[in-house]
N, C-alpha and C. Protein backbone atom coordinates (compact mmCIF):
# COMPACT_ATOMS: atom_id res chain seq x y z
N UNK A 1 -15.62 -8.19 84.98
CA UNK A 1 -15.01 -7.91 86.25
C UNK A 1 -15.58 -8.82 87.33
N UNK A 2 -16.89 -8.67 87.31
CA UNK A 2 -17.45 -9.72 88.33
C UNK A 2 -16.78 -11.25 88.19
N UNK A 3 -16.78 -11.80 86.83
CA UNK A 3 -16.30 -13.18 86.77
C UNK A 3 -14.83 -13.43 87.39
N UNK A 4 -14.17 -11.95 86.81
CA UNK A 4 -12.83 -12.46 87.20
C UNK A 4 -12.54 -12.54 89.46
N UNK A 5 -13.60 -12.05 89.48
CA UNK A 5 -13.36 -11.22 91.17
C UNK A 5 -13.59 -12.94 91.44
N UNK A 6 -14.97 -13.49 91.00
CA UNK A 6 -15.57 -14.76 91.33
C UNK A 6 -14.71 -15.98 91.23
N UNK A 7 -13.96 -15.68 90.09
CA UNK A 7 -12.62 -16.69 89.79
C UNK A 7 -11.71 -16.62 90.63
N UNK A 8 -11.95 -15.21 91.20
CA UNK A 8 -10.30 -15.11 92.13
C UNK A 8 -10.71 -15.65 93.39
N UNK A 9 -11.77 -15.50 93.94
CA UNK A 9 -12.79 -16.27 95.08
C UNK A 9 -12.83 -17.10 94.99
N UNK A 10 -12.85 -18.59 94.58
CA UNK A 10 -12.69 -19.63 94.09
C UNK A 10 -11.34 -20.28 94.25
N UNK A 11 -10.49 -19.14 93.55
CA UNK A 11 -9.07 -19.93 93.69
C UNK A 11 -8.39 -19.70 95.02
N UNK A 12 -8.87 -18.35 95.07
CA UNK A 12 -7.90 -18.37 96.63
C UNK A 12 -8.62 -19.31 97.72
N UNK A 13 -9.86 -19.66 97.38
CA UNK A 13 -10.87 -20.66 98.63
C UNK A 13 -9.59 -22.21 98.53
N UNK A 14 -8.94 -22.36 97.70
CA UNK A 14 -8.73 -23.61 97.19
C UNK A 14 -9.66 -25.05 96.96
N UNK A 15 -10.99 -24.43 96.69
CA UNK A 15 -11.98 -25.31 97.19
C UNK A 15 -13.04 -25.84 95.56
N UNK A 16 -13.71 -26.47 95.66
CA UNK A 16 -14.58 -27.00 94.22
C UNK A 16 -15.21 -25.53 93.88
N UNK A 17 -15.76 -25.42 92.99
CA UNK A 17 -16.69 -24.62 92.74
C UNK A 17 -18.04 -24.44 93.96
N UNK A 18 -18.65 -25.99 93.93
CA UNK A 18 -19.61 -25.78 94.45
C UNK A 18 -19.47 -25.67 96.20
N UNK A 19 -18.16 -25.59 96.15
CA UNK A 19 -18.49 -24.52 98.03
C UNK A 19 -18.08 -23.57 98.26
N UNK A 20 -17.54 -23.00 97.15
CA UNK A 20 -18.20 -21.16 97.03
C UNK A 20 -19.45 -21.20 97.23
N UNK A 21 -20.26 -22.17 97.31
CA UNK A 21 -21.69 -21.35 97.25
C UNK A 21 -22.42 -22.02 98.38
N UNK A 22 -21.67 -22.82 99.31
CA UNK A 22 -21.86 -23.39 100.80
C UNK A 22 -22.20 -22.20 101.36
N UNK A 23 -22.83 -22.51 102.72
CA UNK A 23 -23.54 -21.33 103.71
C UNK A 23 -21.85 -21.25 104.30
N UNK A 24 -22.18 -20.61 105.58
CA UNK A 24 -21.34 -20.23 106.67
C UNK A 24 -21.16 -21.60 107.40
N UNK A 25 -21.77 -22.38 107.69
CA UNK A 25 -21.22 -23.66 108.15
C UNK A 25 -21.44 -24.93 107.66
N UNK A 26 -21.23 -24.56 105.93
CA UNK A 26 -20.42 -25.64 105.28
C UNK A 26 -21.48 -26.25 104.49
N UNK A 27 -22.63 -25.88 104.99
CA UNK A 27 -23.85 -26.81 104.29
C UNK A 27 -24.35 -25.98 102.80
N UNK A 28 -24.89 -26.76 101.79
CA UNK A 28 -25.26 -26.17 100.86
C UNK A 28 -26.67 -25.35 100.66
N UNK A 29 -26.42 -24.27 100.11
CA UNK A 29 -27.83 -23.44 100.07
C UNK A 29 -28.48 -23.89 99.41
N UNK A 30 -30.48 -24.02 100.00
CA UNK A 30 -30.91 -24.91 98.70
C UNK A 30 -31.66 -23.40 98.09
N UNK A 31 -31.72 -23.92 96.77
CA UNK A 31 -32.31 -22.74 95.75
C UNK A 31 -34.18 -22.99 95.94
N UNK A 32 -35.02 -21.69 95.72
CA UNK A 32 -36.34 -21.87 95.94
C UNK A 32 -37.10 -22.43 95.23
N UNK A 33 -36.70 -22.07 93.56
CA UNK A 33 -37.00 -22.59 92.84
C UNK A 33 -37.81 -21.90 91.95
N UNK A 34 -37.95 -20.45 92.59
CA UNK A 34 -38.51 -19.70 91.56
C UNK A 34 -37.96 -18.84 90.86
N UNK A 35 -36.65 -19.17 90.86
CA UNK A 35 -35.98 -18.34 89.86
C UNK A 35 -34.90 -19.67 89.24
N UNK A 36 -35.03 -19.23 87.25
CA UNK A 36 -34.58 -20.68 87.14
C UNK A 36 -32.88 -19.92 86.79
N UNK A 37 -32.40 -20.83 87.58
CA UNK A 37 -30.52 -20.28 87.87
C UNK A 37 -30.09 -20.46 85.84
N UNK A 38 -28.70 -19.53 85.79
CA UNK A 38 -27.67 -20.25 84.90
C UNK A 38 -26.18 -19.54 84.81
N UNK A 39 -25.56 -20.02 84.32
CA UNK A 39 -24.09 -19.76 84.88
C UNK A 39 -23.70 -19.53 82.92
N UNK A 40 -22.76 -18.66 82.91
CA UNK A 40 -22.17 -18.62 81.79
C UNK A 40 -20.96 -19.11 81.72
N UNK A 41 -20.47 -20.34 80.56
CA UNK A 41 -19.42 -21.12 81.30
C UNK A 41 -18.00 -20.19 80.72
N UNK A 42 -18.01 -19.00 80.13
CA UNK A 42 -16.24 -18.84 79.86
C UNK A 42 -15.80 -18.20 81.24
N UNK A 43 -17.13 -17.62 82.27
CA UNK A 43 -16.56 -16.88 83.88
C UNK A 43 -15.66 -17.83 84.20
N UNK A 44 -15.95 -19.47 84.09
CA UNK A 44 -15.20 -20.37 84.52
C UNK A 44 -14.26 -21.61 83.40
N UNK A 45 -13.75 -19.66 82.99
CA UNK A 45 -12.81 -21.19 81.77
C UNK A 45 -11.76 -21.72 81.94
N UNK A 46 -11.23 -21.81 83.46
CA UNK A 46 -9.99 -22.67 84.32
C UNK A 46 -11.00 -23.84 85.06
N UNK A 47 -11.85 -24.23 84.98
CA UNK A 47 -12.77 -25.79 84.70
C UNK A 47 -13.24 -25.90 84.01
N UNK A 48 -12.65 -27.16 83.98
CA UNK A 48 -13.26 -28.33 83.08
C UNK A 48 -14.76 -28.23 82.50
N UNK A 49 -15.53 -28.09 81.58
CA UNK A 49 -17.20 -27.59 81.54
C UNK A 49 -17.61 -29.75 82.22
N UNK A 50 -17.27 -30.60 82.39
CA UNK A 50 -17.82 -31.77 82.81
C UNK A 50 -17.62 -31.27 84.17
N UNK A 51 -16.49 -30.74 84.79
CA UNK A 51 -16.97 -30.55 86.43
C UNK A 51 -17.70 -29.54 86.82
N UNK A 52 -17.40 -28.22 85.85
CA UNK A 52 -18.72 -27.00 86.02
C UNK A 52 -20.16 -27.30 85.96
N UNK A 53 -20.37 -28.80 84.91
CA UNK A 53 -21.78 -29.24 84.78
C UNK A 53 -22.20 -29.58 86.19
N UNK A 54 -21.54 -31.14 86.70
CA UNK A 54 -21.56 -31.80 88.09
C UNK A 54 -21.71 -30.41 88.76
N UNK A 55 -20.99 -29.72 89.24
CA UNK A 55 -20.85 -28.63 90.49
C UNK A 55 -22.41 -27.65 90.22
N UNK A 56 -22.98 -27.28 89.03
CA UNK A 56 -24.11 -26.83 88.84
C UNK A 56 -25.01 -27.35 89.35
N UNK A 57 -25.26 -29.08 88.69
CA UNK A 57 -26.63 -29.86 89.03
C UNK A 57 -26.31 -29.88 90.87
N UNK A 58 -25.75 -30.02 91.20
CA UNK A 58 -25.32 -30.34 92.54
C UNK A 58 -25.90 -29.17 93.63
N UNK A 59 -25.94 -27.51 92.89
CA UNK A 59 -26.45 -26.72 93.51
C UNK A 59 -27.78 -26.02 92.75
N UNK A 60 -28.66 -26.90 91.84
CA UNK A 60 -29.48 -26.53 91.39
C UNK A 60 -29.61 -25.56 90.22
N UNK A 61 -28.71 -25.22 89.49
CA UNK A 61 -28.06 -24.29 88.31
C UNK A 61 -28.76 -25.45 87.18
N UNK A 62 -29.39 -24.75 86.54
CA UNK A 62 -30.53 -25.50 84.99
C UNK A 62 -29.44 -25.36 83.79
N UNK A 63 -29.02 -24.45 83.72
CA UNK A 63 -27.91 -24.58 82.52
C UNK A 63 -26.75 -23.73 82.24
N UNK A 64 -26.07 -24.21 81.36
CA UNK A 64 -24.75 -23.27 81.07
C UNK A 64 -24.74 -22.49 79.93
N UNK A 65 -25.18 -21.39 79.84
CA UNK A 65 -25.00 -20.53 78.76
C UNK A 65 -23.59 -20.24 77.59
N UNK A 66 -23.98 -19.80 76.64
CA UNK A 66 -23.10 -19.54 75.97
C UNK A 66 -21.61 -20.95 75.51
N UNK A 67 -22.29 -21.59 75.35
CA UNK A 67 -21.24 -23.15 74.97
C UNK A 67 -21.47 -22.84 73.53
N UNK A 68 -20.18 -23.35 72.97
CA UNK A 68 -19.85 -23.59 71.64
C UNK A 68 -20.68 -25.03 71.15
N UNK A 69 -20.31 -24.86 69.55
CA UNK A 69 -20.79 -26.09 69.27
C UNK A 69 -20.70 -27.43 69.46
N UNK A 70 -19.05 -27.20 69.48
CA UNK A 70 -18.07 -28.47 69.98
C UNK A 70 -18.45 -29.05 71.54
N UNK A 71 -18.79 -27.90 72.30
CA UNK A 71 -19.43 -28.58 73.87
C UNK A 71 -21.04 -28.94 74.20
N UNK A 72 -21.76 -28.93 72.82
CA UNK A 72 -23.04 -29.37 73.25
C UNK A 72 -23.35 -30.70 73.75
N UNK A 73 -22.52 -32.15 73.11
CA UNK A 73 -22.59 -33.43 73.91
C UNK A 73 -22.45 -33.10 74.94
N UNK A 74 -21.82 -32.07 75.64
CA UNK A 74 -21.37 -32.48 76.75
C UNK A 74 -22.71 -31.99 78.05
């Protein structure tokens, strides 16, 4: 339920992934660093996992959980 609410947040933003997770005026939140982030990639299986990667490193997200075998090069 959460993924799908997060997906629907996203699409109605019409915006990348990574500015859902912009502050209030546009700038990106930086992470502290003591907690190590990760995203499970099927919440976001309407992107691409090469732009979910980019949009992660971009906001400090260490990895993508749960990938098949076929997406480990990536």
């Amino acid at each position: 339920m959460i993924g799908s609410m997060a997906g629907a947040a996203v699409a109605a933003a019409g915006t990348p992934l990574s500015k859902a997770f912009a502050g209030t005026d546009g700038a990106m939140q930086q992470l502290k660093g003591n907690i190590r982030h990760s995203v499970s990639q099927w919440c976001y299986g309407d992107i691409p996992l090469e732009e979910l990667a980019i949009a992660c490193k971009e906001m400090g997200i260490e990895s993508i959980e749960l990938l098949g075998e076929k997406d480990w090069p990536a």
